[in-house]
Protein backbone atom coordinates (compact mmCIF):
# COMPACT_ATOMS: atom_id res chain seq x y z
CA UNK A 1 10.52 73.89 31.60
CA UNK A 2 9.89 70.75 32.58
CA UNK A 3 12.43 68.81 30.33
CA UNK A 4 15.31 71.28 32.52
CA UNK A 5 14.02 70.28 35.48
CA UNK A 6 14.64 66.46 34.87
CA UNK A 7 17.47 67.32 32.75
CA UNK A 8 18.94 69.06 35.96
CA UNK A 9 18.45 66.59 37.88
CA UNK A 10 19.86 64.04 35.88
CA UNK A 11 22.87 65.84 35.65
CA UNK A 12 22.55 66.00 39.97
CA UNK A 13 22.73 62.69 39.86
CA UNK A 14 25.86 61.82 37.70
CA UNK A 15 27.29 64.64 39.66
CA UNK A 16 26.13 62.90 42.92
CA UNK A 17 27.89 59.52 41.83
CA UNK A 18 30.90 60.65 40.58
CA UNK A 19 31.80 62.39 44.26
CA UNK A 20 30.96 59.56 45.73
CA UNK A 21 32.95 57.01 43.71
CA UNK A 22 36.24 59.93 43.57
CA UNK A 23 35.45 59.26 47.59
CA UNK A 24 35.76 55.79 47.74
CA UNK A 25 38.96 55.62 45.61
CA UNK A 26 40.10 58.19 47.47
CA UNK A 27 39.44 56.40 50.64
CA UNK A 28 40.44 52.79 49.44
CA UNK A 29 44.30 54.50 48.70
CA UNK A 30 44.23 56.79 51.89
CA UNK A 31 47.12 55.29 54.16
CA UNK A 32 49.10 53.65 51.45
CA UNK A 33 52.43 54.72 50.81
CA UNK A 34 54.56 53.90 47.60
CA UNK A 35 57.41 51.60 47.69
CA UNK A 36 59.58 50.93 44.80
CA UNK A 37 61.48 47.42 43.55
CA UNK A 38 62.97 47.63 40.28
CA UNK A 39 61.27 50.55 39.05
CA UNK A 40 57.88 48.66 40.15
CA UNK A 41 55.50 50.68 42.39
CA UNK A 42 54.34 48.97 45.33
CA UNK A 43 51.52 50.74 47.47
CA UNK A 44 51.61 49.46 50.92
CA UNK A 45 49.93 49.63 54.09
CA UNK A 46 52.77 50.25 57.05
CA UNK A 47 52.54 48.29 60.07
CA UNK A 48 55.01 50.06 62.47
CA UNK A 49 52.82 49.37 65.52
CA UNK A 50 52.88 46.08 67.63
CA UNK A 51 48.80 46.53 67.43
CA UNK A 52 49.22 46.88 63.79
CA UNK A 53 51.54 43.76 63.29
CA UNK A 54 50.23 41.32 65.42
CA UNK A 55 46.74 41.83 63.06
CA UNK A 56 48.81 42.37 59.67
CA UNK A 57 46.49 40.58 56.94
CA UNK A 58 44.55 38.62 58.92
CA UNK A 59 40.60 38.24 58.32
CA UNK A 60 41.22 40.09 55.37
CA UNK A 61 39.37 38.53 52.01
CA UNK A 62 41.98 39.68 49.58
CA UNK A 63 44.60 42.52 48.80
CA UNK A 64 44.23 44.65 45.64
CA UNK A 65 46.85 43.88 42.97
CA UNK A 66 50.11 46.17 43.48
CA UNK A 67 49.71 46.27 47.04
CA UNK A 68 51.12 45.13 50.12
CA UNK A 69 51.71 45.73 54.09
CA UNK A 70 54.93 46.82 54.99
CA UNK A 71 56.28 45.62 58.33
CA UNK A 72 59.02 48.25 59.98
CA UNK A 73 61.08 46.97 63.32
CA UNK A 74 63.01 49.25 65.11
CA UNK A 75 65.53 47.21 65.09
CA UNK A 76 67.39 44.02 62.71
CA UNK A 77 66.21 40.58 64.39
CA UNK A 78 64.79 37.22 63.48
CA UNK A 79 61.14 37.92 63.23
CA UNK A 80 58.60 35.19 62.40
CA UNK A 81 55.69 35.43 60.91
CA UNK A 82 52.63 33.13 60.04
CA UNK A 83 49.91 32.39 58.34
CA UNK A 84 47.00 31.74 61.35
CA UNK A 85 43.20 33.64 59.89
CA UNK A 86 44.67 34.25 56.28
CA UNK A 87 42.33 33.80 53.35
CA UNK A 88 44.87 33.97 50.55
CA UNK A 89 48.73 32.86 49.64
CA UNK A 90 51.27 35.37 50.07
CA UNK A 91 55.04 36.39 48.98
CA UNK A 92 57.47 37.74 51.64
CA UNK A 93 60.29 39.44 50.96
CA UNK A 94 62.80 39.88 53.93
CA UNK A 95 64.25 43.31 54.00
CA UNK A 96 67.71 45.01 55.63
CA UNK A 97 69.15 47.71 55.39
CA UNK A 98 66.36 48.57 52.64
CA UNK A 99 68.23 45.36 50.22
CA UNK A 100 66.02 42.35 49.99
CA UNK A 101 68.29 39.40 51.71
CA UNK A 102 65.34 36.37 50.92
CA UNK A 103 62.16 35.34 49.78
CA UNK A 104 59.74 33.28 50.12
CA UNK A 105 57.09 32.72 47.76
CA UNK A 106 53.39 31.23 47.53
CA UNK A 107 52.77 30.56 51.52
CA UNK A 108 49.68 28.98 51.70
CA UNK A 109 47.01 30.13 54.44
CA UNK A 110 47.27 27.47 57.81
CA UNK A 111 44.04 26.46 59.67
CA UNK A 112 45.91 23.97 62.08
CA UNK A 113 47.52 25.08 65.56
CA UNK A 114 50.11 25.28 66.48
CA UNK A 115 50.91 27.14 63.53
CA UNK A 116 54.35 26.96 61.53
CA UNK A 117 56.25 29.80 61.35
CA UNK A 118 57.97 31.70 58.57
CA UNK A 119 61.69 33.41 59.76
CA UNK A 120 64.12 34.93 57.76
CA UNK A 121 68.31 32.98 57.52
CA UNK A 122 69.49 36.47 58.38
CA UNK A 123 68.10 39.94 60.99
CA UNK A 124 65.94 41.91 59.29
CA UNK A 125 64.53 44.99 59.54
CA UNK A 126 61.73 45.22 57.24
CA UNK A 127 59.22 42.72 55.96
CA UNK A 128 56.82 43.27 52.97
CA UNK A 129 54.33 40.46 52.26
CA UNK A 130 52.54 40.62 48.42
CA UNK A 131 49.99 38.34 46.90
CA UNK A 132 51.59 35.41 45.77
CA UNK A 133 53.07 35.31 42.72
CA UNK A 134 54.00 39.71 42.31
CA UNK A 135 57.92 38.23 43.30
CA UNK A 136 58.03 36.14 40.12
CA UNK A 137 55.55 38.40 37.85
CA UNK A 138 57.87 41.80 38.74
CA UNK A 139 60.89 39.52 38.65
CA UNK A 140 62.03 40.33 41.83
CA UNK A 141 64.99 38.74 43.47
CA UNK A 142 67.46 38.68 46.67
CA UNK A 143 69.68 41.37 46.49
CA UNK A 144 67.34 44.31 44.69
CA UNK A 145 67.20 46.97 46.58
CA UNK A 146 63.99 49.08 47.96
CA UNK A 147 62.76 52.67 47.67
CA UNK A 148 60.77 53.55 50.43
């Protein structure tokens, strides 16, 4: 009797830790939509608030592999973006009319104020920044088109 009683609650307890970890994944993928570049999948985080893009990645220690934020404007302009309270280098991939029209790849975190700016040749309307280095490891280039 007593060998089912710890048996039982062994099993309790590999029960116990398997919701909890199917919680966190499930957690750690709740907001994140799938975007698609040349048949690669892309989850991102969407920033389609001004609250949400004025933060982006900032203060953020990393960003899994295969993931990104995804910045929507209502409408095509010459946004700029930089690189003040990042931790890590990032890819951005300028966006219109859901065809990638530039790139700019490895942009190093800034600490020094003011600081420089990133903004695209042409009006976007979308903006998707990616650990550095996904543009040249998925082979991604100016004129592929997005799935989103």
């Amino acid at each position: 009797m007593r060998k089912l009683i710890i048996f039982s609650i062994f099993i309790l307890l590999i029960f116990a830790a398997f919701l909890l970890s199917f919680q966190y994944n499930l957690r750690s993928f709740a907001g994140l939509k799938p975007l698609y570049i040349n048949d690669v999948k892309i989850l991102v985080e969407v920033a389609d608030t001004a609250q949400k893009q004025v933060q982006g990645l900032s203060g953020r220690s990393s960003l899994p592999e295969n993931q990104g934020m995804l910045f929507i404007f209502d409408r095509p302009d010459h946004y700029s973006f930089w690189m003040k309270e990042m931790n890590f280098t990032l890819d951005f991939i300028w966006i219109s009319g859901r065809q990638i029209v530039q790139i700019n790849e490895n942009i190093q975190p800034q600490d020094y104020q003011p600081p420089k700016t990133l903004t695209p040749n042409e009006k976007v309307d979308m903006v998707l920044e990616v650990n550095a280095g996904l543009v040249q490891k998925m082979n991604i280039k100016v004129g592929d088109k997005i799935i989103f």
